[in-house]
PDB file of N, CA and C in Angstrom:
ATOM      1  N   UNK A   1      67.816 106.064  38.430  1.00  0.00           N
ATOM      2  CA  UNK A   1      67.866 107.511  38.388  1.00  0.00           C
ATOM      3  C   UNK A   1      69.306 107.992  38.502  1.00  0.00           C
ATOM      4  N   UNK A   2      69.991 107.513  37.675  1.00  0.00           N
ATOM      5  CA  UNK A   2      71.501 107.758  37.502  1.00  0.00           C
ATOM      6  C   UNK A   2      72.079 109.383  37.894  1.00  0.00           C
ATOM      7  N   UNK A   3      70.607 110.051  37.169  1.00  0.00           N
ATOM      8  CA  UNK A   3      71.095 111.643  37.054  1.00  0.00           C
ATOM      9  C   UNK A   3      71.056 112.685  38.645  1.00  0.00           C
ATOM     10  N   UNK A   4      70.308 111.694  39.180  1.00  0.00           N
ATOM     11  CA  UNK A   4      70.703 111.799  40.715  1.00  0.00           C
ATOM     12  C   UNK A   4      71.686 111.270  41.797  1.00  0.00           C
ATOM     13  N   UNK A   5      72.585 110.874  40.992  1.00  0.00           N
ATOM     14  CA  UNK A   5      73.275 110.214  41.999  1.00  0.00           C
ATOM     15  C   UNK A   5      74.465 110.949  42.153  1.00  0.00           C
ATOM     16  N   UNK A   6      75.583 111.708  42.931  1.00  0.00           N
ATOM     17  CA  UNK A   6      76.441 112.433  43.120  1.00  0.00           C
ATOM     18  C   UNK A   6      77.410 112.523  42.276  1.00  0.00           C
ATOM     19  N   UNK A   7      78.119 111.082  41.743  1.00  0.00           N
ATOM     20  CA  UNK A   7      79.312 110.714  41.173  1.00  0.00           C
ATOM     21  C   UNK A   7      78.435 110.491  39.664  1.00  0.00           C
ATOM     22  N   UNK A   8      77.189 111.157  39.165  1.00  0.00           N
ATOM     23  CA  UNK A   8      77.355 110.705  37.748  1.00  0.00           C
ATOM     24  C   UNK A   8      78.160 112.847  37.480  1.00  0.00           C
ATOM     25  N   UNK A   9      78.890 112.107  36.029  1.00  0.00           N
ATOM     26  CA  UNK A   9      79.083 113.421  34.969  1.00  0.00           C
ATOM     27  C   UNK A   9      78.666 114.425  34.400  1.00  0.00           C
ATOM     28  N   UNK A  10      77.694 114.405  34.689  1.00  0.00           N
ATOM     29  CA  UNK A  10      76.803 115.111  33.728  1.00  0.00           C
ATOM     30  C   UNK A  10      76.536 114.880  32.319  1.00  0.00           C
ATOM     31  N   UNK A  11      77.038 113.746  31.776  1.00  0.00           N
ATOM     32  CA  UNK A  11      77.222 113.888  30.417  1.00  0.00           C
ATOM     33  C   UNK A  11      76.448 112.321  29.744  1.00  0.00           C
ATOM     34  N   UNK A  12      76.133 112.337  28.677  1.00  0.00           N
ATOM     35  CA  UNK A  12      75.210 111.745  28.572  1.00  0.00           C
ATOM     36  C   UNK A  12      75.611 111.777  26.380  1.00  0.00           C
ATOM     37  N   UNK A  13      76.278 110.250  26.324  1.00  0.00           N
ATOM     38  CA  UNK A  13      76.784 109.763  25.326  1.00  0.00           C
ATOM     39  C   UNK A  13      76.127 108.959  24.457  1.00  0.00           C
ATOM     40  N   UNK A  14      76.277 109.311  22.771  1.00  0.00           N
ATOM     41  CA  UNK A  14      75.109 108.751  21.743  1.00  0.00           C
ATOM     42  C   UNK A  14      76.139 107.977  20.814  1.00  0.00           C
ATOM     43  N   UNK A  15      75.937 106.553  21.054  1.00  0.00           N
ATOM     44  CA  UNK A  15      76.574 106.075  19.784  1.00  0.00           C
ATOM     45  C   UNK A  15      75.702 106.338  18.449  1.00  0.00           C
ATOM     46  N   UNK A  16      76.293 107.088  17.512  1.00  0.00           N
ATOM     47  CA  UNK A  16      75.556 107.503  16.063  1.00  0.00           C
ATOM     48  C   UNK A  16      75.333 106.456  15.444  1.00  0.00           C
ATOM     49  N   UNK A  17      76.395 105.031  15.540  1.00  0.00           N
ATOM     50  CA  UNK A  17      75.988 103.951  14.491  1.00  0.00           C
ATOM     51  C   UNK A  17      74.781 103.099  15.036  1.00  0.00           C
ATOM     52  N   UNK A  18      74.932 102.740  16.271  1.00  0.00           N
ATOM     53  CA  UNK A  18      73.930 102.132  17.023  1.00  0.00           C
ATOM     54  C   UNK A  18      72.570 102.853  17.619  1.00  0.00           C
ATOM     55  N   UNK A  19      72.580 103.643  18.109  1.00  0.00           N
ATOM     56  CA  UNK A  19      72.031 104.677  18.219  1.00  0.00           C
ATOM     57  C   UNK A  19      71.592 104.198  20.024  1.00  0.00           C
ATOM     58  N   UNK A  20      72.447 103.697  20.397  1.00  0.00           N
ATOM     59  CA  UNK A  20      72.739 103.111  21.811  1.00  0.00           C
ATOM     60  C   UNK A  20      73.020 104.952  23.184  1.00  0.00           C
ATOM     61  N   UNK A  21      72.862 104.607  24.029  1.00  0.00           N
ATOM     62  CA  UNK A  21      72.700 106.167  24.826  1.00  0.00           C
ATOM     63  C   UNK A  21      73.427 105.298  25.946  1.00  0.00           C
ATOM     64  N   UNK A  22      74.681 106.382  26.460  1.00  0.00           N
ATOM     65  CA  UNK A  22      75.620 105.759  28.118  1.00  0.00           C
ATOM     66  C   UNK A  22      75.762 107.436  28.386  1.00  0.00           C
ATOM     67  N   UNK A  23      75.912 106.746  30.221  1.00  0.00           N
ATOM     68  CA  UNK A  23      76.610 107.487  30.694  1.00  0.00           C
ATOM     69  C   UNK A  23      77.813 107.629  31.591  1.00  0.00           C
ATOM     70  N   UNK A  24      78.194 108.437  32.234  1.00  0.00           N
ATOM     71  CA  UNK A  24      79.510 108.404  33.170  1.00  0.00           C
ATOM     72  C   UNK A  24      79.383 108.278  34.373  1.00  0.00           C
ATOM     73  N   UNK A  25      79.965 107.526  35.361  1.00  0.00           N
ATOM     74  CA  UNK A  25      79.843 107.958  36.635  1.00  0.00           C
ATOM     75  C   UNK A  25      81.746 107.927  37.648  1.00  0.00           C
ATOM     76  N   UNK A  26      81.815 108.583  38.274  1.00  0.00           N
ATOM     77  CA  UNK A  26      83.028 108.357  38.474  1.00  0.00           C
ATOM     78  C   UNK A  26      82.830 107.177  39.702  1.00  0.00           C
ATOM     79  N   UNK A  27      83.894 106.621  39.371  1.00  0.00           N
ATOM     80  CA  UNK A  27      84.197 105.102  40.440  1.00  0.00           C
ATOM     81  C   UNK A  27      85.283 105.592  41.136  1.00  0.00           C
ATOM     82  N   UNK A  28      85.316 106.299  42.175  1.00  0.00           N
ATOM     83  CA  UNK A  28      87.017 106.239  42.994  1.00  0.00           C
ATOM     84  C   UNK A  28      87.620 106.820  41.989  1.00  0.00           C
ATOM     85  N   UNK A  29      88.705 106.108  41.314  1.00  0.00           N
ATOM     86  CA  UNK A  29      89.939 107.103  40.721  1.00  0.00           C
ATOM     87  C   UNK A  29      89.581 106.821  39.208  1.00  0.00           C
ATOM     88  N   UNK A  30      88.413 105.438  39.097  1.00  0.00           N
ATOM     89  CA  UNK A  30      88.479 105.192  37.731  1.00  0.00           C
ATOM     90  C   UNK A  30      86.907 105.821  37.256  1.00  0.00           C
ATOM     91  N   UNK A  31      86.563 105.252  36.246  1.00  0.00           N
ATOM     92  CA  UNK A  31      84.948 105.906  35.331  1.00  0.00           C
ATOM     93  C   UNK A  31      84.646 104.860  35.303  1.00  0.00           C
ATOM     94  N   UNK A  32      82.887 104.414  35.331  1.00  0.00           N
ATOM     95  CA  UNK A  32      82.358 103.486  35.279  1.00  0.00           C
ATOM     96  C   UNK A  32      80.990 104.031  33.750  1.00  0.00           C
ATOM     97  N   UNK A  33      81.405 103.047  32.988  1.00  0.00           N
ATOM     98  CA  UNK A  33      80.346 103.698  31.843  1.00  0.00           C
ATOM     99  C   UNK A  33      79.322 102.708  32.039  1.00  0.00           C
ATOM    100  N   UNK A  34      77.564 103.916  31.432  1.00  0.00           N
ATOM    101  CA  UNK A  34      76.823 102.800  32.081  1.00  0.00           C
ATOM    102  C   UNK A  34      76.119 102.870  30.851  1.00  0.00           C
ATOM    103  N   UNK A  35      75.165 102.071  30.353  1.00  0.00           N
ATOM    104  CA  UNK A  35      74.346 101.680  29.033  1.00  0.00           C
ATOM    105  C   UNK A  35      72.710 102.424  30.027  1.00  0.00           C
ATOM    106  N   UNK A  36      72.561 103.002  29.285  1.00  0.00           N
ATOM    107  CA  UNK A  36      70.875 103.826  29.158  1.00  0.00           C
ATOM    108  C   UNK A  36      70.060 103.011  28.678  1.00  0.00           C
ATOM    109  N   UNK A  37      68.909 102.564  29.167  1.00  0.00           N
ATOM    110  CA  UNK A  37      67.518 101.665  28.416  1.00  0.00           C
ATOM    111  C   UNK A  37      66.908 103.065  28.347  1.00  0.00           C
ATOM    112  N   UNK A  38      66.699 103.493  26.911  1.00  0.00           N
ATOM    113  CA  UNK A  38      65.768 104.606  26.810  1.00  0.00           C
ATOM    114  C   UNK A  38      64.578 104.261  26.497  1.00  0.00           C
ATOM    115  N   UNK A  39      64.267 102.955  26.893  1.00  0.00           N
ATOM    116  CA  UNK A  39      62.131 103.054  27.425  1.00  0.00           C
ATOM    117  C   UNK A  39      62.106 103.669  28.463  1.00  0.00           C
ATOM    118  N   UNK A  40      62.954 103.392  29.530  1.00  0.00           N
ATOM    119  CA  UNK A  40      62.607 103.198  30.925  1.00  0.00           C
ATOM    120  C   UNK A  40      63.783 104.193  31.760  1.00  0.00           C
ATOM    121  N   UNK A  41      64.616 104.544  31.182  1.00  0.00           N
ATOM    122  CA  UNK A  41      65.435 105.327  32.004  1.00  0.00           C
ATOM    123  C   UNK A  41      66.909 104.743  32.638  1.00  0.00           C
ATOM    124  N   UNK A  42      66.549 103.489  33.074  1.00  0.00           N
ATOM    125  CA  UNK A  42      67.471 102.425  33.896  1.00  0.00           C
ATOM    126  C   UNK A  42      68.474 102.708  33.111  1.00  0.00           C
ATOM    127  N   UNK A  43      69.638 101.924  34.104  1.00  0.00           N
ATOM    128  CA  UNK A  43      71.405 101.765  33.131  1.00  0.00           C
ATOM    129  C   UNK A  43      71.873 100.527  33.955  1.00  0.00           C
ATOM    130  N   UNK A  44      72.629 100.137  33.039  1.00  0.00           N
ATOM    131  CA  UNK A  44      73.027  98.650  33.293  1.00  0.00           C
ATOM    132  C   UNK A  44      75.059  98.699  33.183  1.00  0.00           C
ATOM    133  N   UNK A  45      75.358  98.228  33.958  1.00  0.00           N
ATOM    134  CA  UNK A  45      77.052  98.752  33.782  1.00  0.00           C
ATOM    135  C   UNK A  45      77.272  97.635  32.284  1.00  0.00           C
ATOM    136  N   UNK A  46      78.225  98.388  31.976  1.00  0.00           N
ATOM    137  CA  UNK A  46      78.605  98.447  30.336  1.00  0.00           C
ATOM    138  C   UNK A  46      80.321  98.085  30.550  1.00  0.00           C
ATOM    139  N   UNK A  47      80.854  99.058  31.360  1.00  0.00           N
ATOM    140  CA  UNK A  47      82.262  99.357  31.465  1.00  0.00           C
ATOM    141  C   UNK A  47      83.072  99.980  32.439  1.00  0.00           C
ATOM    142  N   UNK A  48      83.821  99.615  32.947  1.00  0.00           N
ATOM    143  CA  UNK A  48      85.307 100.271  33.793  1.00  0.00           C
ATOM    144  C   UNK A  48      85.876 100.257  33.385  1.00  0.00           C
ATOM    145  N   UNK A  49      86.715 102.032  32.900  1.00  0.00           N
ATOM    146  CA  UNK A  49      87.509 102.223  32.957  1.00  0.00           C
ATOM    147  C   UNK A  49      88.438 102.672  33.744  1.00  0.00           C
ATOM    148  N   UNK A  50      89.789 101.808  33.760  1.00  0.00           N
ATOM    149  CA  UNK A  50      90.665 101.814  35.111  1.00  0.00           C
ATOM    150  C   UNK A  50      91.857 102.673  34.895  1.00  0.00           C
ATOM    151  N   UNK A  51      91.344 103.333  34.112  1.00  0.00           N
ATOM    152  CA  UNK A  51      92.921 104.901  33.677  1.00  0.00           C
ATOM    153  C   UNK A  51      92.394 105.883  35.005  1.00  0.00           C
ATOM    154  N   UNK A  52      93.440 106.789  34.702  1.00  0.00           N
ATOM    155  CA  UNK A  52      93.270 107.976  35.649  1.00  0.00           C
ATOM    156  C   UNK A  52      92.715 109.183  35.006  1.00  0.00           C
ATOM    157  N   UNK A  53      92.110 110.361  34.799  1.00  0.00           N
ATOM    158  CA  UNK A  53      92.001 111.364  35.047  1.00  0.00           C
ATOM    159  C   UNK A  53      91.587 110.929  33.069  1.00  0.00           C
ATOM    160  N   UNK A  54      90.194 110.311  33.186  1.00  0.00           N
ATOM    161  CA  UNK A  54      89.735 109.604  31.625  1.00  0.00           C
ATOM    162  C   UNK A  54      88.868 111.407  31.586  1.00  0.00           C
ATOM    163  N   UNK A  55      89.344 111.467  30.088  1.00  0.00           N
ATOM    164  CA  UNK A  55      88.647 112.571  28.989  1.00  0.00           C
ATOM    165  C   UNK A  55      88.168 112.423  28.029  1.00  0.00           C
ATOM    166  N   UNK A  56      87.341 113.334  27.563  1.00  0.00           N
ATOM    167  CA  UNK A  56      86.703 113.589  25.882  1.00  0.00           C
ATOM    168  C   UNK A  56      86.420 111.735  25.561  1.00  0.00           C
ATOM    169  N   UNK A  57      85.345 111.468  25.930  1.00  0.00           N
ATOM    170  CA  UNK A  57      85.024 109.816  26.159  1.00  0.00           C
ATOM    171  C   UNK A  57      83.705 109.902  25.047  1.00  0.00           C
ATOM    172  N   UNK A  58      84.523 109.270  23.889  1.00  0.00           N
ATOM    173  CA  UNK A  58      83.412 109.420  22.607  1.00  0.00           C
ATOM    174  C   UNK A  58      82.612 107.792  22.530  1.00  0.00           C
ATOM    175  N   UNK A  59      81.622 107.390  22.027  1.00  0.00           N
ATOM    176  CA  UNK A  59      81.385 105.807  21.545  1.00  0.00           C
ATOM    177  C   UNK A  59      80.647 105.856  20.028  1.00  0.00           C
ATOM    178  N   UNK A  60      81.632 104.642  19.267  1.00  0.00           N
ATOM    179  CA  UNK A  60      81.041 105.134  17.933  1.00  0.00           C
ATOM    180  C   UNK A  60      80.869 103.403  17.615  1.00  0.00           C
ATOM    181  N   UNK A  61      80.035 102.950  17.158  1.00  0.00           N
ATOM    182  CA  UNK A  61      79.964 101.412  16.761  1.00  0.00           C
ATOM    183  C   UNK A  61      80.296 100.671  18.082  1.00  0.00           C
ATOM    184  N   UNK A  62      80.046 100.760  18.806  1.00  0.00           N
ATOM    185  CA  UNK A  62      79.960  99.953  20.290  1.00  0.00           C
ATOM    186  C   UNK A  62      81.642 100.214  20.863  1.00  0.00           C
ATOM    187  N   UNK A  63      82.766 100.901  20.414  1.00  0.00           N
ATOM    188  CA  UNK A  63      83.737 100.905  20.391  1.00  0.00           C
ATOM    189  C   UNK A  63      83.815 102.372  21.054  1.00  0.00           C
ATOM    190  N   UNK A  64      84.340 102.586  22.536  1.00  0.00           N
ATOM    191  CA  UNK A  64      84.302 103.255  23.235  1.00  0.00           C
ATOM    192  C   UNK A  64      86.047 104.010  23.106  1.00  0.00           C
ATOM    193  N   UNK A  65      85.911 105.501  23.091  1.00  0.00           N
ATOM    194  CA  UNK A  65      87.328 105.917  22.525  1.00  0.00           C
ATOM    195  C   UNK A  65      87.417 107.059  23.848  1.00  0.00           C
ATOM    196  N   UNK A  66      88.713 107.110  24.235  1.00  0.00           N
ATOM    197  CA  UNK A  66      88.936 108.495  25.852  1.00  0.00           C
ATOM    198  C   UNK A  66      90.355 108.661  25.711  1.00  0.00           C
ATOM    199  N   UNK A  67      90.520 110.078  26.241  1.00  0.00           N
ATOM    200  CA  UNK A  67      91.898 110.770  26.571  1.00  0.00           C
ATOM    201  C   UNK A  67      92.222 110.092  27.883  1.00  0.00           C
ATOM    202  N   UNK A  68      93.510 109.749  28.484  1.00  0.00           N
ATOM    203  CA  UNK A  68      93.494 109.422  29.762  1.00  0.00           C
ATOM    204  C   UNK A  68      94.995 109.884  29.848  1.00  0.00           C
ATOM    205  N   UNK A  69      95.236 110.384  31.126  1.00  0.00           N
ATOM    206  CA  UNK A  69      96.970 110.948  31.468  1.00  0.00           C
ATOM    207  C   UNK A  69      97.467 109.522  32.156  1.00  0.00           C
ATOM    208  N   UNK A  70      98.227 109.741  31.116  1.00  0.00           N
ATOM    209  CA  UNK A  70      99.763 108.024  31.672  1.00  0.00           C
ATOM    210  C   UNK A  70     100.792 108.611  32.559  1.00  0.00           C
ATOM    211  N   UNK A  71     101.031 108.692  33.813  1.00  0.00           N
ATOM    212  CA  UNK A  71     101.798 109.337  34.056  1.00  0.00           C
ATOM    213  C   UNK A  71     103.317 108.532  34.295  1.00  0.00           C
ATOM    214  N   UNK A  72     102.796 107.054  33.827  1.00  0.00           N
ATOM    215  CA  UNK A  72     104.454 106.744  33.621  1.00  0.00           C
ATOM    216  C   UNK A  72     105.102 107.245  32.751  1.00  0.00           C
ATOM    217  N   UNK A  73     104.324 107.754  31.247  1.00  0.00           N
ATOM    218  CA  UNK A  73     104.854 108.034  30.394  1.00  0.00           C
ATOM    219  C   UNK A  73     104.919 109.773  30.301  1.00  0.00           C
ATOM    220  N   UNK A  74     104.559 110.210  30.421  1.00  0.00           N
ATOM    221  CA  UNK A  74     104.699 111.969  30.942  1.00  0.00           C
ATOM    222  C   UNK A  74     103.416 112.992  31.593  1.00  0.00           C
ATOM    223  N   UNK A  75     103.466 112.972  32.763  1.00  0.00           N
ATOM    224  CA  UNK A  75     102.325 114.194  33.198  1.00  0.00           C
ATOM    225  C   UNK A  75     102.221 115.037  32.480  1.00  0.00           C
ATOM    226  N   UNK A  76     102.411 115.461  31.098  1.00  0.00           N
ATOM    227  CA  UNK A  76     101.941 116.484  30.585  1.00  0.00           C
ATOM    228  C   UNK A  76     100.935 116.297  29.377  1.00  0.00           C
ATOM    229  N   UNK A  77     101.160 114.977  28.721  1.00  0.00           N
ATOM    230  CA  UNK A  77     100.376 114.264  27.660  1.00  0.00           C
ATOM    231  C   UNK A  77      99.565 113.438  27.655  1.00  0.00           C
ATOM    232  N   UNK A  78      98.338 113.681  26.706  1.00  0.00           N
ATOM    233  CA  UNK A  78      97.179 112.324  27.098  1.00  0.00           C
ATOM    234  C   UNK A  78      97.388 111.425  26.174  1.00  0.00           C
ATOM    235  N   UNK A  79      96.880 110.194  26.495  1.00  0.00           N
ATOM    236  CA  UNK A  79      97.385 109.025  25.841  1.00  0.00           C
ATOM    237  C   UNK A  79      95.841 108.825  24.689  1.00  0.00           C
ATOM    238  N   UNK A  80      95.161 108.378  23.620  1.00  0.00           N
ATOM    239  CA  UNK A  80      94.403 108.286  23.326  1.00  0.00           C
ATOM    240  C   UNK A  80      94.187 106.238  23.249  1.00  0.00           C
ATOM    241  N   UNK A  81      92.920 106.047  24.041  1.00  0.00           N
ATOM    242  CA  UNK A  81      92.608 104.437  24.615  1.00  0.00           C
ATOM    243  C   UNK A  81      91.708 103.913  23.664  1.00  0.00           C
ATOM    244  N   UNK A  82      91.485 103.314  23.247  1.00  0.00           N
ATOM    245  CA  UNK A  82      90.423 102.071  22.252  1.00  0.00           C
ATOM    246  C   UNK A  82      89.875 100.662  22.773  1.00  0.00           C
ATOM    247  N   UNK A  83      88.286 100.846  23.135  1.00  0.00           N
ATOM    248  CA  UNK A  83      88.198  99.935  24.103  1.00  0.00           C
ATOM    249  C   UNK A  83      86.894  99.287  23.267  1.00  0.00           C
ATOM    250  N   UNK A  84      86.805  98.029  22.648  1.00  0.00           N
ATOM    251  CA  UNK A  84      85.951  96.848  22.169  1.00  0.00           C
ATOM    252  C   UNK A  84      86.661  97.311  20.586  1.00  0.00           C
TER     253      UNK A  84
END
């Protein structure tokens, strides 16, 4: 029951090619993405991501795409990440 638990997002992600369903939960400073069984509801961890302050977190072909602020490289710009 993910959608009860404090630290999920609210948000609730459709890969279009797969037609696969995740969601967000925040971990401490990082995001933990989780894979949806849509018989049953359950989620199974999928992914950590270990950026800071992760955004606009799309998944298209099992290939998970997010804004994340680098702040070695400037607090004012997001970096765009590519993950599988």
């Amino acid at each position: 029951q993910y959608h009860l638990d404090k630290n999920w997002k609210s948000e609730i992600l459709r890969d279009e090619v797969t037609g696969r369903f995740y969601t967000l939960m925040e971990h401490g400073r990082n995001t933990l993405v989780l894979e949806i069984n849509t018989h049953d509801g359950t989620t199974s961890e999928y992914l950590l991501l270990e950026k800071a302050f992760v955004q606009k977190v799309k998944v298209s072909n099992g290939r998970l795409y997010f804004l994340y602020k680098d702040f070695a490289f400037s607090d004012h710009n997001l970096k765009l990440h590519r993950v599988g």
